[in-house]
N, C-alpha and C. Protein backbone atom coordinates (compact mmCIF):
# COMPACT_ATOMS: atom_id res chain seq x y z
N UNK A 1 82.66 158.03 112.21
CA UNK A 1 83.85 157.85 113.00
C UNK A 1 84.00 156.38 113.42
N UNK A 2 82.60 155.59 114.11
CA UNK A 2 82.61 154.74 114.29
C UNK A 2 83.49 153.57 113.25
N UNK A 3 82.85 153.78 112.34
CA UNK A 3 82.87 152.99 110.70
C UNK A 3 84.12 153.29 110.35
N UNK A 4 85.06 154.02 110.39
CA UNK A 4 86.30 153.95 110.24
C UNK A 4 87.81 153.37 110.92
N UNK A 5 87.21 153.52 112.84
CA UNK A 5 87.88 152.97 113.69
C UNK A 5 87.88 151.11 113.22
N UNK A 6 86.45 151.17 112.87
CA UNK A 6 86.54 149.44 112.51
C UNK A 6 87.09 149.17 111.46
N UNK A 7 87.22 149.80 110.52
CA UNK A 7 87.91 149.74 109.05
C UNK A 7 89.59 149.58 109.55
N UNK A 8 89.88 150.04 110.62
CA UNK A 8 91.35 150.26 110.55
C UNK A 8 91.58 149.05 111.54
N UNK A 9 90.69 148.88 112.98
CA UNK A 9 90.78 147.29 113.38
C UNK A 9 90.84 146.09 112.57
N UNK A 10 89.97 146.12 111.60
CA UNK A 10 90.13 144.98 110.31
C UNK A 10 91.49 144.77 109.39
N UNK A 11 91.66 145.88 109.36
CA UNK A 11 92.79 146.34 108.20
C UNK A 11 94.03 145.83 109.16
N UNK A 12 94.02 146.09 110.51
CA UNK A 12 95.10 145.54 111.25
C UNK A 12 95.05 144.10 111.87
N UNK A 13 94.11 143.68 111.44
CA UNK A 13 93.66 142.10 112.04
C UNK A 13 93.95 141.50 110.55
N UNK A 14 93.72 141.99 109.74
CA UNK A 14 94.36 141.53 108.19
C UNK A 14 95.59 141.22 107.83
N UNK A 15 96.46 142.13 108.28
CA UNK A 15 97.92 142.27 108.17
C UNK A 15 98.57 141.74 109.18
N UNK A 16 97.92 141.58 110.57
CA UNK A 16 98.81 140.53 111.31
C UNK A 16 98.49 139.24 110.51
N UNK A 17 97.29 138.55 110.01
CA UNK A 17 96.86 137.38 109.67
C UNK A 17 98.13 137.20 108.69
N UNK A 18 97.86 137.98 107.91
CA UNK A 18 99.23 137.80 106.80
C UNK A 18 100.60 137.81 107.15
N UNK A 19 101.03 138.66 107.68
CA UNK A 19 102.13 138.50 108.56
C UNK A 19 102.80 137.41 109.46
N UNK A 20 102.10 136.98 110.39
CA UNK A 20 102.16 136.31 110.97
C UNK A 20 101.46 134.93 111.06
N UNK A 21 101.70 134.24 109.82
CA UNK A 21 101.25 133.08 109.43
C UNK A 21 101.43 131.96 110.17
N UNK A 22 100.81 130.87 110.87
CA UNK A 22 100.80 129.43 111.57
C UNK A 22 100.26 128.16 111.01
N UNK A 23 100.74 127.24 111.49
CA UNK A 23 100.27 126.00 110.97
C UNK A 23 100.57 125.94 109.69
N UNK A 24 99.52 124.58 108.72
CA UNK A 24 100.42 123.92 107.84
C UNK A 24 100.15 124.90 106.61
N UNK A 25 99.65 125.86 106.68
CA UNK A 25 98.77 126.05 105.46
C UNK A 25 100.36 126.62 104.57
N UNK A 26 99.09 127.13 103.06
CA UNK A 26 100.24 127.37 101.91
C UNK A 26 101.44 128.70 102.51
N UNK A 27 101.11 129.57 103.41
CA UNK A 27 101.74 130.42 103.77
C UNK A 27 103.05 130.00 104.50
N UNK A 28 103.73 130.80 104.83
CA UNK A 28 104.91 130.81 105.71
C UNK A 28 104.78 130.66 107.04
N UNK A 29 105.47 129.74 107.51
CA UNK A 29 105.06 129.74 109.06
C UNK A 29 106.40 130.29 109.83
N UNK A 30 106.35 130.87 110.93
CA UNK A 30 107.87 131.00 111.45
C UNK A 30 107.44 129.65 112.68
N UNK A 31 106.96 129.09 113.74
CA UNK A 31 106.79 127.65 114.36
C UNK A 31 105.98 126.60 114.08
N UNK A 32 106.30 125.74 113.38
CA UNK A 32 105.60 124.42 112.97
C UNK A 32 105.65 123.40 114.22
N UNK A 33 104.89 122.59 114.60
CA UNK A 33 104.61 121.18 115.03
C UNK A 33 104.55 120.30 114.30
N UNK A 34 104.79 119.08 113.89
CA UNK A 34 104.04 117.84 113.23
C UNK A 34 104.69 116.49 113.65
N UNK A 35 103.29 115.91 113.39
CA UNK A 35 103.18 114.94 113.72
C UNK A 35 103.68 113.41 112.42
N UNK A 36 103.27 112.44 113.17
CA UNK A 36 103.07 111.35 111.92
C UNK A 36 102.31 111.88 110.50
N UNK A 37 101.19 112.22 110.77
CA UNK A 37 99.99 112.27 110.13
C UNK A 37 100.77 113.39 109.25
N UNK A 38 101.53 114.07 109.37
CA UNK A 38 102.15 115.27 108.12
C UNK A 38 103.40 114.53 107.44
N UNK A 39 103.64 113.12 107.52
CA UNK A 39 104.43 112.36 106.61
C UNK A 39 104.24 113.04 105.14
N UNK A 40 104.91 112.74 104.47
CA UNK A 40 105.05 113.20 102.76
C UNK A 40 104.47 115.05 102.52
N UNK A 41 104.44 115.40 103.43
CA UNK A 41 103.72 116.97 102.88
C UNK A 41 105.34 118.06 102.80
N UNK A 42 104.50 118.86 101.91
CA UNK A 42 105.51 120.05 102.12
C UNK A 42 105.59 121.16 103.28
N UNK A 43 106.05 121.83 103.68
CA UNK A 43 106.00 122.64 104.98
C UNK A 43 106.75 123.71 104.42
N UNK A 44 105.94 125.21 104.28
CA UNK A 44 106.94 126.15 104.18
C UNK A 44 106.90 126.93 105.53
N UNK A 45 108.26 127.25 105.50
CA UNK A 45 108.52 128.27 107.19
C UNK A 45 109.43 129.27 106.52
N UNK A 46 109.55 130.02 107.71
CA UNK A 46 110.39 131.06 107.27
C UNK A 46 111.75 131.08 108.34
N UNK A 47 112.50 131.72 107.82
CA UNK A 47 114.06 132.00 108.06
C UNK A 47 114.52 132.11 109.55
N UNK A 48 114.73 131.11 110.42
CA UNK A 48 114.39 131.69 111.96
C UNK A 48 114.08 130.94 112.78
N UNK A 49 112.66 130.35 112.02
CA UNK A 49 112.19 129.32 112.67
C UNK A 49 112.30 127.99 113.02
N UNK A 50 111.15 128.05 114.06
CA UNK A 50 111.75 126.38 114.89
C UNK A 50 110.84 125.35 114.17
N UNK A 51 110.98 124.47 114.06
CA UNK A 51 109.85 123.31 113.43
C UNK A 51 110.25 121.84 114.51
N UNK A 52 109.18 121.31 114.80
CA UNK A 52 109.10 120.61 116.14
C UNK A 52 108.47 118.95 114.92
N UNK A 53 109.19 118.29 115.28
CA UNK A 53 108.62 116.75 114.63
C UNK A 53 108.18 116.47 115.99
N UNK A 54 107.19 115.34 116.46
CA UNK A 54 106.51 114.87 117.68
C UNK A 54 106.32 113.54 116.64
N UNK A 55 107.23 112.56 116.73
CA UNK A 55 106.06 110.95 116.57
C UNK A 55 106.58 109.81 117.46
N UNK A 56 105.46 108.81 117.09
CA UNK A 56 105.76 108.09 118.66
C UNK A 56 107.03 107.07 118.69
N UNK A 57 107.18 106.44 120.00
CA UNK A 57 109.31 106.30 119.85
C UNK A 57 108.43 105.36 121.23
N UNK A 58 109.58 104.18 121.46
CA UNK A 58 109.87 103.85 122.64
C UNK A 58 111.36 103.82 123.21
N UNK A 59 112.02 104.17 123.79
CA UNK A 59 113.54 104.16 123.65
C UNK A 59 113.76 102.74 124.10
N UNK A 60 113.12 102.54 125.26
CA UNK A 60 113.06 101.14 125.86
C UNK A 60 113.28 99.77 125.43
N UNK A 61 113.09 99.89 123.64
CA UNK A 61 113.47 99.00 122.43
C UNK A 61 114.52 99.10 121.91
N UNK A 62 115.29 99.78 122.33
CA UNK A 62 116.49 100.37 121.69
C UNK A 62 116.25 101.09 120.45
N UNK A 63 114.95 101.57 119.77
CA UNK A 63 114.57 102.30 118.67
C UNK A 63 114.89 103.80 119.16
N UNK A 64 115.17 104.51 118.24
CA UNK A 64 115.18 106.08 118.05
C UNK A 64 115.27 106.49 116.92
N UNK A 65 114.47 107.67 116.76
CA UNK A 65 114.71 108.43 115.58
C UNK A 65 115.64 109.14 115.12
N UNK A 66 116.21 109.09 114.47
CA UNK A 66 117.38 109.92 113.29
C UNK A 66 117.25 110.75 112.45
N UNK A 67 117.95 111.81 112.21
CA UNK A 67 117.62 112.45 110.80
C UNK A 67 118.87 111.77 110.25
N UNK A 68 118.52 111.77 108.94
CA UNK A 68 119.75 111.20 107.91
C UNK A 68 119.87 112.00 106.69
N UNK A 69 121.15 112.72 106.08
CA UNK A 69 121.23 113.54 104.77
C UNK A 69 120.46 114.83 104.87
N UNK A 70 120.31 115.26 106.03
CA UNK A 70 119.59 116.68 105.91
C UNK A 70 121.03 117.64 105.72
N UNK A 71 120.44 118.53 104.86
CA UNK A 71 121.00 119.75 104.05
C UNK A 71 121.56 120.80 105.19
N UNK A 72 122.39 120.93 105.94
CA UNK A 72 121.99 121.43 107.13
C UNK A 72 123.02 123.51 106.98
N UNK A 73 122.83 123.04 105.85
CA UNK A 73 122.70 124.97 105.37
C UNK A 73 121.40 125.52 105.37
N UNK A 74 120.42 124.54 105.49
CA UNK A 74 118.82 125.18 105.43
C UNK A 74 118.08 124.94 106.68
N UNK A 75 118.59 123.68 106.73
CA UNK A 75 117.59 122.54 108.32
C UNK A 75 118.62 122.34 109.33
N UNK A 76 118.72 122.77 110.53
CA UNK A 76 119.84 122.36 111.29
C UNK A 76 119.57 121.95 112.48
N UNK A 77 119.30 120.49 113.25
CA UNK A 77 118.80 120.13 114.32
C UNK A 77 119.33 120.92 115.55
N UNK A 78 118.46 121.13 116.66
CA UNK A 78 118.78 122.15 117.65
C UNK A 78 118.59 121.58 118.81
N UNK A 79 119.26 121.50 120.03
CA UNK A 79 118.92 120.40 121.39
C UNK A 79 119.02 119.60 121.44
N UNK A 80 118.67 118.72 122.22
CA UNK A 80 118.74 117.21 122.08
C UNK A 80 117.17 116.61 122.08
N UNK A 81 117.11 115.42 122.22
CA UNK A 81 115.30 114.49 121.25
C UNK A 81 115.23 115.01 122.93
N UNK A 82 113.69 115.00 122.76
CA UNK A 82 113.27 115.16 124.22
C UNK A 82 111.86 114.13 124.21
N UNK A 83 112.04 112.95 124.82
CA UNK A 83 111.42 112.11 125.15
C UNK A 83 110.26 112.23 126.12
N UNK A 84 108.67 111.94 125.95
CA UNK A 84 107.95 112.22 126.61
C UNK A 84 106.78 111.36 126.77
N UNK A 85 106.99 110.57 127.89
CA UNK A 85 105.99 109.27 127.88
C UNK A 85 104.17 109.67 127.94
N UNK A 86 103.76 108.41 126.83
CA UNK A 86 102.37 109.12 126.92
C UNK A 86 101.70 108.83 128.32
N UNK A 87 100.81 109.93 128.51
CA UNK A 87 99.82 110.24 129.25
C UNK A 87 99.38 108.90 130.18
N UNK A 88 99.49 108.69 130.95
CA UNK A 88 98.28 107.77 131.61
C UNK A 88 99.38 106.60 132.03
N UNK A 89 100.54 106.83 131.30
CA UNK A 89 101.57 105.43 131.42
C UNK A 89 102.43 105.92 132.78
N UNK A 90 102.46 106.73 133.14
CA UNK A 90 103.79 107.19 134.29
C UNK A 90 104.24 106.12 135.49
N UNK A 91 105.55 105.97 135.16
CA UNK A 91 105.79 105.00 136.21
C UNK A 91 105.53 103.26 135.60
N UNK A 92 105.32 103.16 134.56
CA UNK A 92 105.57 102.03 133.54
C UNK A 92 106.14 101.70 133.09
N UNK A 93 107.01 100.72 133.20
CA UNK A 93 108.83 100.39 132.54
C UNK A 93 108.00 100.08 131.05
N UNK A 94 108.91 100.62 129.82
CA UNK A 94 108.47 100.39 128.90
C UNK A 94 107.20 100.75 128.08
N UNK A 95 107.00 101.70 128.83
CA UNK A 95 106.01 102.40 128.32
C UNK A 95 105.70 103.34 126.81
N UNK A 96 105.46 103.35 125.83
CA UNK A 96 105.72 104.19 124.67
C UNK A 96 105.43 105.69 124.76
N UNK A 97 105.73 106.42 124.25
CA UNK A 97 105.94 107.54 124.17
C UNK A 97 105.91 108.30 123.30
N UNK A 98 105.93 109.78 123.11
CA UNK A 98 106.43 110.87 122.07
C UNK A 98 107.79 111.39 121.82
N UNK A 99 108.44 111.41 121.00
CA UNK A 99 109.69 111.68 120.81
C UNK A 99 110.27 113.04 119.85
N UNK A 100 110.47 114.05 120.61
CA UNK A 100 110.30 116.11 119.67
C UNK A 100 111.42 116.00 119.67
N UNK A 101 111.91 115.71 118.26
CA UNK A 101 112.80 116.64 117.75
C UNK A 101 112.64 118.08 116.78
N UNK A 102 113.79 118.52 117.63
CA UNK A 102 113.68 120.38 117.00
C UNK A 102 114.72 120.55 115.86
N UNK A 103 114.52 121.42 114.92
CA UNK A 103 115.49 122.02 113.58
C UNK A 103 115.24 123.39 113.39
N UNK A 104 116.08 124.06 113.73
CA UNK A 104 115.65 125.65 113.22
C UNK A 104 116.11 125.43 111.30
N UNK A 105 115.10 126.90 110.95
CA UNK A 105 115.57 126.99 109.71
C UNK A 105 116.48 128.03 109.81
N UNK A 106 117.68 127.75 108.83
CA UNK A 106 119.02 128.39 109.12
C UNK A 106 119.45 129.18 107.50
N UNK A 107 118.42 128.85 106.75
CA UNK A 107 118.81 129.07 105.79
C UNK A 107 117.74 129.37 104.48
N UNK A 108 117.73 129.96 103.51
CA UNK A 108 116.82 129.73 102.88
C UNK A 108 116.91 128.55 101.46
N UNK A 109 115.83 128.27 100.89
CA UNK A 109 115.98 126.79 99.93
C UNK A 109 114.88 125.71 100.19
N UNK A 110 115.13 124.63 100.25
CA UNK A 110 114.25 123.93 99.75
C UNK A 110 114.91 122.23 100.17
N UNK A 111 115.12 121.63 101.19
CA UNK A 111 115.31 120.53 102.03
C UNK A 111 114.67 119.80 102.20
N UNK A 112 115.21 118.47 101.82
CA UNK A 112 114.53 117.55 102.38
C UNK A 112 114.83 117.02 103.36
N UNK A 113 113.50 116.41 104.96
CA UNK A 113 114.02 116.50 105.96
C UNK A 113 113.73 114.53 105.93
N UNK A 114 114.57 113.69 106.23
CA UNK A 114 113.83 112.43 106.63
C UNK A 114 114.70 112.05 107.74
N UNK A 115 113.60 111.21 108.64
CA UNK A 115 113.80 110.81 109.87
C UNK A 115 113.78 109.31 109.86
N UNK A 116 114.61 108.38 110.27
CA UNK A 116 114.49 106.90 110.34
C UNK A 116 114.27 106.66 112.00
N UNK A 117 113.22 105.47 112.09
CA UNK A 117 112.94 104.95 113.47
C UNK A 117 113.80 103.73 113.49
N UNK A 118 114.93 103.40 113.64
CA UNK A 118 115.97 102.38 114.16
C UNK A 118 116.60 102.51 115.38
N UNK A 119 117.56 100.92 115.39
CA UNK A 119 118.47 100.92 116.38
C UNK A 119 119.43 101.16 115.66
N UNK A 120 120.60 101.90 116.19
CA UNK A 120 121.66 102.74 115.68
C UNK A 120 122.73 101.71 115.27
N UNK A 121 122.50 100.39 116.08
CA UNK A 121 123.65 99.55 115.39
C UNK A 121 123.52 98.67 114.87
N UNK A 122 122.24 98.40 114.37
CA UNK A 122 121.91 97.58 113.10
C UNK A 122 121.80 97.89 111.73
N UNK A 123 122.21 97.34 110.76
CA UNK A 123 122.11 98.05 109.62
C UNK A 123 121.20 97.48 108.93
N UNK A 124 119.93 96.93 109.08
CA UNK A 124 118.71 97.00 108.66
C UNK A 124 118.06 97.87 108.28
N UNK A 125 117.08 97.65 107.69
CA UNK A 125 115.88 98.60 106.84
C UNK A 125 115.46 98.88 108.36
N UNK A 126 115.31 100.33 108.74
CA UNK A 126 114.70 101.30 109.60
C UNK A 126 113.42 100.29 109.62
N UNK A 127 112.87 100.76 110.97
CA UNK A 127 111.24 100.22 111.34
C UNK A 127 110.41 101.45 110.76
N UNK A 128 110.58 102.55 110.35
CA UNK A 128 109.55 103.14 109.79
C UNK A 128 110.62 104.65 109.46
N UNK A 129 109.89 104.81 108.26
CA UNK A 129 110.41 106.52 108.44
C UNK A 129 109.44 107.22 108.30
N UNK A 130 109.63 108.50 108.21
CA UNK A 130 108.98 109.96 108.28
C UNK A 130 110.00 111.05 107.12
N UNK A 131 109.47 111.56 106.38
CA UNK A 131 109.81 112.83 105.02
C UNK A 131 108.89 113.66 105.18
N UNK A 132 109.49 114.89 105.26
CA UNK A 132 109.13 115.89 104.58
C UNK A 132 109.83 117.11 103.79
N UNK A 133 109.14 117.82 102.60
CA UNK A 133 110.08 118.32 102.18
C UNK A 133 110.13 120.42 102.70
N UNK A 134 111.19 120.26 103.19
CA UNK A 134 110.51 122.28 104.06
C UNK A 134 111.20 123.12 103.04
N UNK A 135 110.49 124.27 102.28
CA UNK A 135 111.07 125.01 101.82
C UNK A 135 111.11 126.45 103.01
N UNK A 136 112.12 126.73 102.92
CA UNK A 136 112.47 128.13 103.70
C UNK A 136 112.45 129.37 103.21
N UNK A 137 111.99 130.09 103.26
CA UNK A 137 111.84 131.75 102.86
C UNK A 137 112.08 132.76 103.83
């Protein structure tokens, strides 16, 4: 009896695992985070979900991040950037920071998402970008 109750705890700790997939791996995620460090990767999520970019921003430079040419039958930005000074700086004019922007997936396919770090009224080469490509399921 014992040996079977655990067979069916496993069997259900199995199927949430599968089910309910997180983070970057090959599976489907329904909430992603990423950072810098997930530049150039692919990200699959599923149909629903929120996916959170976090990289660092100072607004104080007049820099901000952008999305530019996103597909937005698949990727569709949600809220507004929500700016969040790092740790330890509070109360520091000019202090740098983290900068989350949100995109639900709206659609299913295969998008590419890129983000430019500029000032909005220069038409210079961006100070840095960020790509990735999210397929949706």
């Amino acid at each position: 009896m014992f040996r079977i109750g655990l067979l069916v705890v496993l069997a259900m700790l199995c199927l949430m695992i599968g089910c309910f997939p997180f983070g970057k791996g090959p599976g489907a995620a329904r909430n992603i985070e990423l950072t810098a460090g997930d530049d150039g990767r692919t990200i699959r999520m599923l149909e629903g979900g929120i996916l959170i970019v976090a990289l660092e921003s100072n607004p104080s430079t007049g820099y901000t991040w952008e999305a530019v040419g996103i597909d937005e039958k698949i990727l569709r930005r949600i809220g507004e950037k929500e700016w969040r000074q790092k740790p330890g700086t509070e109360g520091m004019m000019g202090a740098p920071g983290t900068m989350r922007i949100r995109f639900e997936a709206v659609g299913k396919g295969s998008a590419n998402l890129k983000l430019v770090y500029h000032r909005p009224w220069e038409r210079e080469k961006p100070e840095e970008t960020f790509s990735i490509e999210v397929v949706v399921r």
